[in-house]
N, C-alpha and C. Protein backbone atom coordinates (compact mmCIF):
# COMPACT_ATOMS: atom_id res chain seq x y z
N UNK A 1 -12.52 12.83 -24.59
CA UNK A 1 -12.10 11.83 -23.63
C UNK A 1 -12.88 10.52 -23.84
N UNK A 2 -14.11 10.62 -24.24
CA UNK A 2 -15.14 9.19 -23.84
C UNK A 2 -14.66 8.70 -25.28
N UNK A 3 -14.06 9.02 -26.38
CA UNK A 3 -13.22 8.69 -27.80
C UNK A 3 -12.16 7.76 -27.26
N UNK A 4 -11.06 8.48 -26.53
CA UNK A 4 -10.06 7.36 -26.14
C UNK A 4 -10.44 6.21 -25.30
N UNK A 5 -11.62 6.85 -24.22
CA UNK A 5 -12.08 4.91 -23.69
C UNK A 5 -11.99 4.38 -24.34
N UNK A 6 -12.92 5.04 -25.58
CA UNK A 6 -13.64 3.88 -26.30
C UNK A 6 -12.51 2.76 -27.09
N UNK A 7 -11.60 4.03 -27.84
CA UNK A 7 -10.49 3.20 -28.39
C UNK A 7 -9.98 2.30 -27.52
N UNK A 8 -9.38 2.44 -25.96
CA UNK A 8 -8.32 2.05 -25.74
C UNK A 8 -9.52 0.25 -25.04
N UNK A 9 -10.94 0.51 -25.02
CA UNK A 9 -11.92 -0.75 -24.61
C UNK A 9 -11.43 -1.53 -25.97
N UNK A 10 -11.62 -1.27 -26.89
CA UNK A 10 -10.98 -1.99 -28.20
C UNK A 10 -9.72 -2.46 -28.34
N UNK A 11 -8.56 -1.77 -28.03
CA UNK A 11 -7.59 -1.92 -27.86
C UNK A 11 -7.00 -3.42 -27.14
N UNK A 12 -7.92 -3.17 -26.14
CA UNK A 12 -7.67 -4.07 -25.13
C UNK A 12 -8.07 -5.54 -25.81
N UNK A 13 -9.25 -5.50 -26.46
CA UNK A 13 -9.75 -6.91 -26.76
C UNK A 13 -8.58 -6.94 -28.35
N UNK A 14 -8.19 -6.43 -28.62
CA UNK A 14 -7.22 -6.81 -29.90
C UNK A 14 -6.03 -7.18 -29.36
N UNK A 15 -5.38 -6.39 -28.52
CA UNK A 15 -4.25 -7.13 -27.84
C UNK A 15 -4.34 -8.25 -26.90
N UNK A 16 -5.94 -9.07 -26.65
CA UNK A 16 -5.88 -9.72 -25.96
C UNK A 16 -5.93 -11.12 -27.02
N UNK A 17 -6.47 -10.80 -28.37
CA UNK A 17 -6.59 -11.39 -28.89
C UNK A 17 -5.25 -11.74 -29.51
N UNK A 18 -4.43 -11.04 -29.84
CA UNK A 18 -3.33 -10.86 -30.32
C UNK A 18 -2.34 -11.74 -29.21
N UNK A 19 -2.57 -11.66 -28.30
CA UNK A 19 -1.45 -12.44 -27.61
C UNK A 19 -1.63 -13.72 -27.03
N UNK A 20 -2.72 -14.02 -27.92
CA UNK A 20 -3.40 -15.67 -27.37
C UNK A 20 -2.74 -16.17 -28.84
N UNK A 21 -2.83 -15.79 -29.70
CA UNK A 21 -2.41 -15.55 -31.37
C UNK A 21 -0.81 -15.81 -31.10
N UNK A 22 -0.11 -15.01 -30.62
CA UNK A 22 1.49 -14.73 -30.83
C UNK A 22 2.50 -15.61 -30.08
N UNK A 23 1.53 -15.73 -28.60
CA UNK A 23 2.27 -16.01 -27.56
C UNK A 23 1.50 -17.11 -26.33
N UNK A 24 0.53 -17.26 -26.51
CA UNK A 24 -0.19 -18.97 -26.42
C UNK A 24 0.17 -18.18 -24.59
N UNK A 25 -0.68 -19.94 -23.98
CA UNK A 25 -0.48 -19.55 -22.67
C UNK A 25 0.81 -20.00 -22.43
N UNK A 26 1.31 -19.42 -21.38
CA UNK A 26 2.42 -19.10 -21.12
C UNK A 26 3.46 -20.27 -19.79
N UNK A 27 2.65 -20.93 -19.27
CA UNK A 27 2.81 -22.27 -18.53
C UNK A 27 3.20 -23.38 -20.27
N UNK A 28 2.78 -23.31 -20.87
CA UNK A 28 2.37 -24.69 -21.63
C UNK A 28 3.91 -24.36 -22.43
N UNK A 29 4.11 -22.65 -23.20
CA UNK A 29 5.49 -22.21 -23.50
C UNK A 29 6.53 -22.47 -22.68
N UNK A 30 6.60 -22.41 -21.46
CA UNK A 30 7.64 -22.72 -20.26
C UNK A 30 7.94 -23.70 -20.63
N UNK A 31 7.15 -24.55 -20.31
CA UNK A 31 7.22 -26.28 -20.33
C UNK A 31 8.00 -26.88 -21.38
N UNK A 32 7.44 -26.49 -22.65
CA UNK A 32 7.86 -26.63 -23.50
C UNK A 32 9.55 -26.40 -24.20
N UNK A 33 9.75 -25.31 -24.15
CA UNK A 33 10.83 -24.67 -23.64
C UNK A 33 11.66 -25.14 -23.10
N UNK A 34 11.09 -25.56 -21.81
CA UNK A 34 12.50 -26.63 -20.67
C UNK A 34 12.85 -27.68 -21.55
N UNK A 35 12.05 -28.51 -21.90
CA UNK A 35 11.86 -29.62 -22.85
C UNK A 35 12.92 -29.54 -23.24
N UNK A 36 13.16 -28.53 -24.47
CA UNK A 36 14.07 -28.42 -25.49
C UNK A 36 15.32 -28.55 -25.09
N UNK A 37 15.19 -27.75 -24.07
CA UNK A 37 16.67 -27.08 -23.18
C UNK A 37 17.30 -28.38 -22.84
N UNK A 38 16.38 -28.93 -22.45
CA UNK A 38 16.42 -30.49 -21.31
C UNK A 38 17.41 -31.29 -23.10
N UNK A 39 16.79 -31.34 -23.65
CA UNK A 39 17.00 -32.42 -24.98
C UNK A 39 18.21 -31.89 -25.53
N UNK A 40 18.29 -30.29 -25.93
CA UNK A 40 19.72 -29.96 -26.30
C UNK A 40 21.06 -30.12 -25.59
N UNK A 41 20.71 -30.16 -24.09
CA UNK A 41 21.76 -29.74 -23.32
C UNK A 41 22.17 -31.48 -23.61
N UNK A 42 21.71 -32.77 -23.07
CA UNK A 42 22.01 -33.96 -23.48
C UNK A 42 22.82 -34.22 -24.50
N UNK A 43 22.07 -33.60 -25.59
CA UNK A 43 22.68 -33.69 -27.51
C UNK A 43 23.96 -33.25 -27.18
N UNK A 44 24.08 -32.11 -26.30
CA UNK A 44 25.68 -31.55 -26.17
C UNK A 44 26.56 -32.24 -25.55
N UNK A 45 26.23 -32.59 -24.44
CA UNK A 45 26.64 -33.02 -23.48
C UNK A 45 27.09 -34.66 -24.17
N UNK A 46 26.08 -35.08 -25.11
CA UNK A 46 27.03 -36.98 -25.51
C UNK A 46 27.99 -36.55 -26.46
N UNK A 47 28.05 -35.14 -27.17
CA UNK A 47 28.67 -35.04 -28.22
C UNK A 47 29.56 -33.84 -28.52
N UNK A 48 30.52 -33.36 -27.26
CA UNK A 48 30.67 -31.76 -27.00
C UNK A 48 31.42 -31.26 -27.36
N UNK A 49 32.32 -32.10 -29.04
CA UNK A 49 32.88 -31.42 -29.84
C UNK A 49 31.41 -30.66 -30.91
N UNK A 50 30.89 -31.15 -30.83
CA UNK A 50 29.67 -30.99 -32.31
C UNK A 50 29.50 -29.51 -31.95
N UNK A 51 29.84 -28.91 -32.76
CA UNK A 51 29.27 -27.05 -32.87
C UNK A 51 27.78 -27.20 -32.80
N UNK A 52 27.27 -27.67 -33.25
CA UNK A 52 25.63 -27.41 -33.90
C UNK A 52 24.79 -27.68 -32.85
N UNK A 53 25.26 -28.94 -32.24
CA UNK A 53 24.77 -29.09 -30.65
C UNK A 53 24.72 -28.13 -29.55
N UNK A 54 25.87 -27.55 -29.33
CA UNK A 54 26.41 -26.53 -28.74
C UNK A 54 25.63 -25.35 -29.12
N UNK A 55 25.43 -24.89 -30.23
CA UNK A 55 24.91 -23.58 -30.59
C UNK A 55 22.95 -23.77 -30.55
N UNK A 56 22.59 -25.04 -30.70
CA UNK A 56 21.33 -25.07 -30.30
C UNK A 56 21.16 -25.44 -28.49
N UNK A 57 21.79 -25.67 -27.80
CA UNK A 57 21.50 -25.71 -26.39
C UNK A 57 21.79 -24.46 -26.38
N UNK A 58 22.34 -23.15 -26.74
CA UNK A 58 22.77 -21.77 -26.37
C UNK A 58 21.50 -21.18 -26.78
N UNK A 59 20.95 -21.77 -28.02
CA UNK A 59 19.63 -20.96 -28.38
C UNK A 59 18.33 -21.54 -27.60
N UNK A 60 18.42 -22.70 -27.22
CA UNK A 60 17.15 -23.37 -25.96
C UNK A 60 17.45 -22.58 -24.60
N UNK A 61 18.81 -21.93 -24.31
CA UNK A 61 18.55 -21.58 -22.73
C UNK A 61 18.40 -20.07 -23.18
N UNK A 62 18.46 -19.79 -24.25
CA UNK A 62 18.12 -17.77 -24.62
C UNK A 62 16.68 -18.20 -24.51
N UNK A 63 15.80 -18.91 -25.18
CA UNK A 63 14.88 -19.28 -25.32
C UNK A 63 14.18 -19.33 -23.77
N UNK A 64 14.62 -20.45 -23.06
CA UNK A 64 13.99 -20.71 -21.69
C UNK A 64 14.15 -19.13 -20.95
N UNK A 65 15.42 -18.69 -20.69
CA UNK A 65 15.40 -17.33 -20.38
C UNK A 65 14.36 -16.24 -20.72
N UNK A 66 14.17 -16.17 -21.87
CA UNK A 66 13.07 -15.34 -22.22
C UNK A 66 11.61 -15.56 -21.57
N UNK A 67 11.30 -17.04 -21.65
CA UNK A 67 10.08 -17.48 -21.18
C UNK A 67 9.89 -17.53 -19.90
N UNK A 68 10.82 -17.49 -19.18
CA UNK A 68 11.19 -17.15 -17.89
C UNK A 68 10.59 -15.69 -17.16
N UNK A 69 11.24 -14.61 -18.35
CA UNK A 69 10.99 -13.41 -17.91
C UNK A 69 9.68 -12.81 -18.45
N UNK A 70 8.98 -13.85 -19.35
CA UNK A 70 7.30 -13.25 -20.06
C UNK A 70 6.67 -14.23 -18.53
N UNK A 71 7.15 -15.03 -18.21
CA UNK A 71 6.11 -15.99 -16.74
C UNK A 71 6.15 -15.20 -15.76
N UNK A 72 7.29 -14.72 -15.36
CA UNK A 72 7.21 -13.57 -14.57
C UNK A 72 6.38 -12.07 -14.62
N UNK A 73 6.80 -11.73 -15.61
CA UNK A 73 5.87 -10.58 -16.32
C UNK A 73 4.41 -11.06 -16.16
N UNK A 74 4.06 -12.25 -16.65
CA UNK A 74 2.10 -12.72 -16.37
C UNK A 74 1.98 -12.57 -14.95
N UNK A 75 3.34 -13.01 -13.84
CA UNK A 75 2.73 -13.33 -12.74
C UNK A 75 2.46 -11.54 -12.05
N UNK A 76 3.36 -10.70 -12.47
CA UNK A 76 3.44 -9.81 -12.19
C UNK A 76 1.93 -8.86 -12.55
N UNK A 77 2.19 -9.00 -13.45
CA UNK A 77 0.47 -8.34 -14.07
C UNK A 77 -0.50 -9.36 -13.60
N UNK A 78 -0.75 -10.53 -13.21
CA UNK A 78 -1.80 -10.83 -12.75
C UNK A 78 -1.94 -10.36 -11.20
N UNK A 79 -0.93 -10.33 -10.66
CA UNK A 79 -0.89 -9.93 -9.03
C UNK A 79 -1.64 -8.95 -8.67
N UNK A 80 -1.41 -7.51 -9.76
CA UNK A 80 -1.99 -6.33 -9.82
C UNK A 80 -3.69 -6.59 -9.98
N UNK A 81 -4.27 -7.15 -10.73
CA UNK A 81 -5.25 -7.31 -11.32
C UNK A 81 -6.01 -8.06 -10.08
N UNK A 82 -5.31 -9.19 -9.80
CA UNK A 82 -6.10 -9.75 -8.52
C UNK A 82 -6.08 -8.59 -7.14
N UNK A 83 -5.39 -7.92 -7.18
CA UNK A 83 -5.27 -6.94 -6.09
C UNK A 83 -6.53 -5.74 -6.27
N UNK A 84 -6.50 -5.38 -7.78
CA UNK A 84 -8.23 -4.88 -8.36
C UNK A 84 -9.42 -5.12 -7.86
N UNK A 85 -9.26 -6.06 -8.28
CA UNK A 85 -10.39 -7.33 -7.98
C UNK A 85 -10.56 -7.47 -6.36
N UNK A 86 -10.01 -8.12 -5.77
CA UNK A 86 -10.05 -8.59 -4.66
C UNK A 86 -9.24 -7.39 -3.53
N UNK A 87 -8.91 -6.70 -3.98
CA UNK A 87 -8.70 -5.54 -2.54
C UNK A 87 -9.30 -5.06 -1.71
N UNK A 88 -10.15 -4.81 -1.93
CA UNK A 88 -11.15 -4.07 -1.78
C UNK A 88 -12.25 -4.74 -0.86
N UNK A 89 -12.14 -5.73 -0.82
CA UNK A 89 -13.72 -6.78 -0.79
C UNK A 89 -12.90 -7.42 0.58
N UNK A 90 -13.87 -7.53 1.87
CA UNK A 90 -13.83 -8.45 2.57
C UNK A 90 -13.22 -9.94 2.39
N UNK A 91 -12.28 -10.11 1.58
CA UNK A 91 -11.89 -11.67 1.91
C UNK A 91 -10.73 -11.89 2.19
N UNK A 92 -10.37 -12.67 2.15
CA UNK A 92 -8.76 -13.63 2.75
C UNK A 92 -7.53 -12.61 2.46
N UNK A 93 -8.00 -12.57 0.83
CA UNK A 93 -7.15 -11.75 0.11
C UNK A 93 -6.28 -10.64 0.67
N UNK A 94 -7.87 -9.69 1.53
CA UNK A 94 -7.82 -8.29 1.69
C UNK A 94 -6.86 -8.37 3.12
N UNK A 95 -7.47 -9.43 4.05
CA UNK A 95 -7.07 -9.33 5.28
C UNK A 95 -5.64 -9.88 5.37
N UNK A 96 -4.97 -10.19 4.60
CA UNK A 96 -3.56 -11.16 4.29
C UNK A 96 -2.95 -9.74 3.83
N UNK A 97 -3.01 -9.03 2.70
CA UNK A 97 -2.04 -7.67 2.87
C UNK A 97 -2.40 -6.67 3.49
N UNK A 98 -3.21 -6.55 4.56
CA UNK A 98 -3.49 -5.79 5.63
C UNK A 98 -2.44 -6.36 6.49
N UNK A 99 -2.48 -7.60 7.08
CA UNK A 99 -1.70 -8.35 8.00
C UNK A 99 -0.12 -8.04 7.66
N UNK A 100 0.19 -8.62 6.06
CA UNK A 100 1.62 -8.23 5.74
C UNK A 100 1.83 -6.63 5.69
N UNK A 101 1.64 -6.25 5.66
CA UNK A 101 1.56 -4.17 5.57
C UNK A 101 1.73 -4.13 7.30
N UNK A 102 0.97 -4.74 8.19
CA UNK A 102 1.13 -3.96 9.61
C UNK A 102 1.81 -4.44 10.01
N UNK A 103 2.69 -6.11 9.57
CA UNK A 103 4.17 -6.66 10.02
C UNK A 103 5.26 -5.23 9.33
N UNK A 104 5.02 -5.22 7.64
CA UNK A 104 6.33 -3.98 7.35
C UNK A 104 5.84 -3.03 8.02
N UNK A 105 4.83 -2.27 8.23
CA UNK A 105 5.18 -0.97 9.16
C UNK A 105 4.88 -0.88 10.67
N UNK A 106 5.55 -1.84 11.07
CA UNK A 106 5.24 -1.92 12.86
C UNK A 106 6.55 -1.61 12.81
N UNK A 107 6.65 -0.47 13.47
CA UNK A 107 7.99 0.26 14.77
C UNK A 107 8.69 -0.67 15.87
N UNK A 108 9.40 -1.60 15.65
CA UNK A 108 10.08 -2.42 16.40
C UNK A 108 10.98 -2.29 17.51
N UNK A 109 11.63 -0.86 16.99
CA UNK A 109 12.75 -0.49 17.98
C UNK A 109 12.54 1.02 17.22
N UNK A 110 13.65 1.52 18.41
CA UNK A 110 13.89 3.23 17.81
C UNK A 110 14.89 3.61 18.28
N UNK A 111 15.95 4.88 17.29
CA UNK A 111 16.93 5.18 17.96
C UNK A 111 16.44 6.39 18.95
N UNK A 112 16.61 6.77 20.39
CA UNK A 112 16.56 7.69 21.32
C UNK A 112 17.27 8.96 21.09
N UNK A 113 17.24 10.22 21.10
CA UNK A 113 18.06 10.96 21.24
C UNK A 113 19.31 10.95 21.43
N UNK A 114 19.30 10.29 22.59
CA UNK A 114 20.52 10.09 23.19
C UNK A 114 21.25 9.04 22.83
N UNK A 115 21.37 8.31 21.90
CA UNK A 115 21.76 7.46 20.71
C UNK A 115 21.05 5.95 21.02
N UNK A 116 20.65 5.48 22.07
CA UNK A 116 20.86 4.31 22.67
C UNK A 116 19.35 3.69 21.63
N UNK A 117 19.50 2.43 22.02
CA UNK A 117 17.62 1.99 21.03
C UNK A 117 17.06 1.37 22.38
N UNK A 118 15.87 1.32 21.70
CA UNK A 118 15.11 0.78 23.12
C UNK A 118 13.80 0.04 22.46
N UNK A 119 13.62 -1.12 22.73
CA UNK A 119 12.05 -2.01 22.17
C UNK A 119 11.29 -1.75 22.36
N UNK A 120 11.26 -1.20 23.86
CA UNK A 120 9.75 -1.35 24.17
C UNK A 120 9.29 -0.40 24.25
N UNK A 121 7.21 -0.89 23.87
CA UNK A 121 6.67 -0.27 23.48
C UNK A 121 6.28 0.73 23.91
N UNK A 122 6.46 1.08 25.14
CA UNK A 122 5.72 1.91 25.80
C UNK A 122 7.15 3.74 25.39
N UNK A 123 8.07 3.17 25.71
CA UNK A 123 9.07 4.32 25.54
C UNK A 123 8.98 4.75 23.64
N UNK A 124 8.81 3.59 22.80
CA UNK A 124 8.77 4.02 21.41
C UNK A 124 7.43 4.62 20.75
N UNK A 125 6.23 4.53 21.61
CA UNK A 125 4.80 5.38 21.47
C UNK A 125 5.26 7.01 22.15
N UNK A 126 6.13 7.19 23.50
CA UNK A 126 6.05 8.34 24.13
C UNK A 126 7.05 9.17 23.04
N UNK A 127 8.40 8.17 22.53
CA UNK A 127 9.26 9.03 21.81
C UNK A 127 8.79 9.81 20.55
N UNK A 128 7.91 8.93 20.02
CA UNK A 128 7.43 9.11 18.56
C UNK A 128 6.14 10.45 18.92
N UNK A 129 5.21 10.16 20.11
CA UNK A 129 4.41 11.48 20.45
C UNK A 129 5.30 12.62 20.20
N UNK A 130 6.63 12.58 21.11
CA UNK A 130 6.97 13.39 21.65
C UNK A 130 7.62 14.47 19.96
N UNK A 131 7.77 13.44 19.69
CA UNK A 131 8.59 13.91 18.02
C UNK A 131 8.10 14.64 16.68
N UNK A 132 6.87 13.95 16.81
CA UNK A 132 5.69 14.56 16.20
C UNK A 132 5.04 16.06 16.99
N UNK A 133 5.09 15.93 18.03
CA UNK A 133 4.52 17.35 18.96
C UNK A 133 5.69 18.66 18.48
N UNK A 134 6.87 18.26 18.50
CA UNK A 134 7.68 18.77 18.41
C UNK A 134 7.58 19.82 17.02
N UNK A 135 7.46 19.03 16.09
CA UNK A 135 7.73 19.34 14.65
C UNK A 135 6.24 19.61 13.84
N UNK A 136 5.13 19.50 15.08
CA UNK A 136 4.39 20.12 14.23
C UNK A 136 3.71 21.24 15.00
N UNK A 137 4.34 21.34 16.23
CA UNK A 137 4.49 22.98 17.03
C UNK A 137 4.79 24.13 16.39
N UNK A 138 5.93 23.58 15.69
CA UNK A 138 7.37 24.94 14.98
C UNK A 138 6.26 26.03 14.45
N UNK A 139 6.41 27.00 14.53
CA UNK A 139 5.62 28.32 14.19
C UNK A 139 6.10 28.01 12.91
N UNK A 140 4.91 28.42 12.12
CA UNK A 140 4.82 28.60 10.72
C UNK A 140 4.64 30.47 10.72
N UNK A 141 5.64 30.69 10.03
CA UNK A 141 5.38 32.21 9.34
C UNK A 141 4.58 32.51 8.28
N UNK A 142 3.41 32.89 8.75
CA UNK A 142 2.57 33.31 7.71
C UNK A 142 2.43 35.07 7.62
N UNK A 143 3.34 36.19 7.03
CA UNK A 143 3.63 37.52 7.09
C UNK A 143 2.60 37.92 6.23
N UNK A 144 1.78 39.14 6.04
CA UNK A 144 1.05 40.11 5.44
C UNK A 144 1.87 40.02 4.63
N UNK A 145 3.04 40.05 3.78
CA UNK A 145 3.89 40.29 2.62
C UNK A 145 4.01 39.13 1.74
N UNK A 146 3.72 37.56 2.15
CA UNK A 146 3.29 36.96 1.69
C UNK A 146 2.00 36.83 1.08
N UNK A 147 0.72 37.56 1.40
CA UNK A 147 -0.33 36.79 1.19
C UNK A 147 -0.55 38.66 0.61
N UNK A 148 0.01 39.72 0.60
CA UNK A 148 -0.58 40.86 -0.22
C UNK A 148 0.53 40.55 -1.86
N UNK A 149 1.58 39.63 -1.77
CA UNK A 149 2.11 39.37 -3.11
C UNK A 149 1.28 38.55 -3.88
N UNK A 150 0.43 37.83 -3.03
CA UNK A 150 -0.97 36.53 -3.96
C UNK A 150 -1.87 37.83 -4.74
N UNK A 151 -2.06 38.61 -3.72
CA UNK A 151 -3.39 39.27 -3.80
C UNK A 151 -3.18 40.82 -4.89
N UNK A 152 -1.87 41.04 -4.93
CA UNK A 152 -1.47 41.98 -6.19
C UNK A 152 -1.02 41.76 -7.36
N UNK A 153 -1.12 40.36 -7.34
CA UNK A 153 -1.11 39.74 -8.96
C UNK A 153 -1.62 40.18 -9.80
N UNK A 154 -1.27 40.58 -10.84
CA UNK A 154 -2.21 40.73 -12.05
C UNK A 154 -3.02 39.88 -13.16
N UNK A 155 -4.23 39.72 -13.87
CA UNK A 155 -4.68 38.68 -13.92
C UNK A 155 -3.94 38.23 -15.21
N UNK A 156 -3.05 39.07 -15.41
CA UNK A 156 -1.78 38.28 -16.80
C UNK A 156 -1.10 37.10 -16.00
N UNK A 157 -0.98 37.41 -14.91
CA UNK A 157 0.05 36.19 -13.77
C UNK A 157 -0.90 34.95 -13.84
N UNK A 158 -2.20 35.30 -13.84
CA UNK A 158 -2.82 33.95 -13.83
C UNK A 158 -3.18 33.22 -15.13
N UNK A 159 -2.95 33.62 -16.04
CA UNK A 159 -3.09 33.08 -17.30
C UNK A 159 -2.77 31.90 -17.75
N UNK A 160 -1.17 31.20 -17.26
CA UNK A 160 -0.57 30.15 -17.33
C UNK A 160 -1.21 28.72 -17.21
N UNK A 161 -2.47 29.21 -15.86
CA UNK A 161 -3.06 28.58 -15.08
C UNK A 161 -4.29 28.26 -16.18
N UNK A 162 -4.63 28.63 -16.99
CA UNK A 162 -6.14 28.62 -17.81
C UNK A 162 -5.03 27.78 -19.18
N UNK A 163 -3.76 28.06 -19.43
CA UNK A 163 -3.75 27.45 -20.96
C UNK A 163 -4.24 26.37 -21.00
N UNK A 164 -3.99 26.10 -22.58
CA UNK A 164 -4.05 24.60 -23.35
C UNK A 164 -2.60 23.74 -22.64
N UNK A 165 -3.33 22.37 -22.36
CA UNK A 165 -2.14 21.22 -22.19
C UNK A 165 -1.13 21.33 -23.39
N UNK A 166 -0.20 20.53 -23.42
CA UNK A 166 0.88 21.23 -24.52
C UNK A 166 1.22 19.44 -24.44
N UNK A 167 1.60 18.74 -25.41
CA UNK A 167 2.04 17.19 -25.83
C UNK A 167 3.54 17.12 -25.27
N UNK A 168 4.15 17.93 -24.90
CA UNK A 168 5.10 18.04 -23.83
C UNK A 168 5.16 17.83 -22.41
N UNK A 169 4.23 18.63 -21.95
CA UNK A 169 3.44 18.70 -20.45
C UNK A 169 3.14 17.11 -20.88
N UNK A 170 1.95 16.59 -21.38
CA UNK A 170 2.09 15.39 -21.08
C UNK A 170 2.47 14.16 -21.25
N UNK A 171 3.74 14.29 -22.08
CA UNK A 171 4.95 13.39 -21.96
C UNK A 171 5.49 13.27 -20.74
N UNK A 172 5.94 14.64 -20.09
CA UNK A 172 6.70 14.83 -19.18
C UNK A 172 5.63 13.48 -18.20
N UNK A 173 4.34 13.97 -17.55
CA UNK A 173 3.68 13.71 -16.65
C UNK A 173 3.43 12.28 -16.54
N UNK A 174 3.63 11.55 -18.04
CA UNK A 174 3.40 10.26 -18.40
C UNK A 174 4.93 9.62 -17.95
N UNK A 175 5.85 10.11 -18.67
CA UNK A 175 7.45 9.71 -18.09
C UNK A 175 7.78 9.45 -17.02
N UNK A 176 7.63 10.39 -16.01
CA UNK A 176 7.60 10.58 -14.59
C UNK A 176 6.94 9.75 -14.00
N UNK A 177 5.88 8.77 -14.40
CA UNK A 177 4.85 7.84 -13.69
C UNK A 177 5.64 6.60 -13.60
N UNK A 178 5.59 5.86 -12.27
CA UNK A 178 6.21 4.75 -12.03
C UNK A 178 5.24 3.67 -13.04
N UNK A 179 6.56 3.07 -13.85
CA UNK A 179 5.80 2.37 -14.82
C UNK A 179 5.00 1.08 -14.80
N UNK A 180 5.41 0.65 -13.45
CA UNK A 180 4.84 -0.91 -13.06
C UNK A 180 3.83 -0.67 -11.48
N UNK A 181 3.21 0.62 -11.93
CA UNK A 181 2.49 0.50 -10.69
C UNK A 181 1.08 -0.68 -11.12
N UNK A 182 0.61 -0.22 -10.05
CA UNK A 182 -1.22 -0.71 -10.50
C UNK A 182 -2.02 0.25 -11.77
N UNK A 183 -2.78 -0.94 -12.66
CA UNK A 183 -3.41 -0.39 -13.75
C UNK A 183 -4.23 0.79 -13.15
N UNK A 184 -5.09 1.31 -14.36
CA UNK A 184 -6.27 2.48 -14.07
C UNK A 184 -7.36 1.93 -13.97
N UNK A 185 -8.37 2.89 -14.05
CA UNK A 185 -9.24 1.74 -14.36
C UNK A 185 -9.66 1.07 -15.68
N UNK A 186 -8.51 1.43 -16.75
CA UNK A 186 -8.87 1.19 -18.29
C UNK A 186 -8.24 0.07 -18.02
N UNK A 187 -7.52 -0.68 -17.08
CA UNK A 187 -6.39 -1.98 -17.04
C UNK A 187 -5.32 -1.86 -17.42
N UNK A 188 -4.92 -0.52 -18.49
CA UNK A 188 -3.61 -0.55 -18.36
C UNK A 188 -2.60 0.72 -17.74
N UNK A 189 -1.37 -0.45 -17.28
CA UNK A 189 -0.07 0.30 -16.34
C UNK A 189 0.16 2.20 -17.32
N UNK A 190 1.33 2.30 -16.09
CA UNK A 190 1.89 3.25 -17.27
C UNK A 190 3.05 3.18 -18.24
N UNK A 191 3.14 1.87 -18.07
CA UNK A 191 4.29 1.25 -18.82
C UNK A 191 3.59 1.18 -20.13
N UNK A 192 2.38 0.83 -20.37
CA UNK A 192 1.45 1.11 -21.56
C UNK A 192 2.15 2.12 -22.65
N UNK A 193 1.74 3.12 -21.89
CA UNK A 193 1.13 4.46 -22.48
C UNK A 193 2.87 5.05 -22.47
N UNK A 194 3.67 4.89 -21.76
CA UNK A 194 5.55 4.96 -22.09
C UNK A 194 5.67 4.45 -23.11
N UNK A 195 5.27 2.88 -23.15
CA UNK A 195 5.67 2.41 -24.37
C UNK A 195 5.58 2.42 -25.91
N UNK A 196 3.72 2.45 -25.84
CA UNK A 196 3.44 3.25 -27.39
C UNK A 196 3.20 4.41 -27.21
């Protein structure tokens, strides 16, 4: 394991290097970009029989498009990273998606049993007690026939439990991971590790 840190600490400074190399900052590409778009679309526009005009304003807005969706992509991965950074820690930051989080999950209204809704707060704290009491009352069946089938296992049954990981198992486990969550703590998503 302390092998792949190490690689993937390297990794990181080559692809960081690599994309200062390939793909420059990414405001200055935008800009640039529009530019073109801005200059072709004109060229077309005084002259809009000319093919050549035409087919380079089609390749300036594929162009702007693209740069569009790598500005987004930076803003997206930087969001995460500042959320790293700054989550955690007493500041503005922290207390601003605390604030937005208890606007999305504040209970505003509720539907009643009896179909009708009702705002206020006092009836949507008693309903929601009452709902929760309910459903976590329900008798759980826990039978002697359950818990003597754990206990007459044989220790061949538990074997499964001790193998080797299998490069399958963790494809599967890697696949299954939402790919644009928040990094690890190596910095990268699991869109990473999907991708190569």
């Amino acid at each position: 394991m302390y092998i792949l840190v190490k690689k993937l600490q390297h990794l990181k400074i080559v692809l960081k290097d690599w994309n200062k190399e390939v793909f420059g900052p990414v405001q200055y590409c935008l800009q640039n970009s529009r530019q073109r778009l801005e200059l072709d679309q004109l060229a077309s526009l005084s002259d809009p029989s000319n093919l050549t005009f035409i087919n380079e304003a089609s390749a300036a807005k594929e162009e702007y498009l693209s740069m569009l969706r790598r500005e987004e992509s930076f803003f997206h991965q930087n969001s995460r990273q500042t959320w790293l950074m700054e989550g955690d820690r007493n500041s503005k930051f922290f207390y601003a998606s605390i604030k937005a989080r208890i606007a999305k999950n504040t209970l505003r209204k509720v539907q009643l049993d009896d179909g009708s809704i009702s705002e206020d707060p006092s009836t949507i704290k008693s309903h929601a007690i009452n709902y929760y009491r309910n459903l976590l009352n329900a008798e759980y069946q826990c039978t002697i026939q359950n818990v003597e089938a754990i206990r007459t296992q044989s220790p061949l049954d538990w074997l499964p439990l001790c193998a080797e990981v299998t490069v399958s198992e963790i494809e599967h486990v890697v696949f299954s991971m939402k790919a644009l969550r928040s990094p690890g703590p190596d910095d990268f998503s699991a869109r990473f590790f999907q991708m190569f």
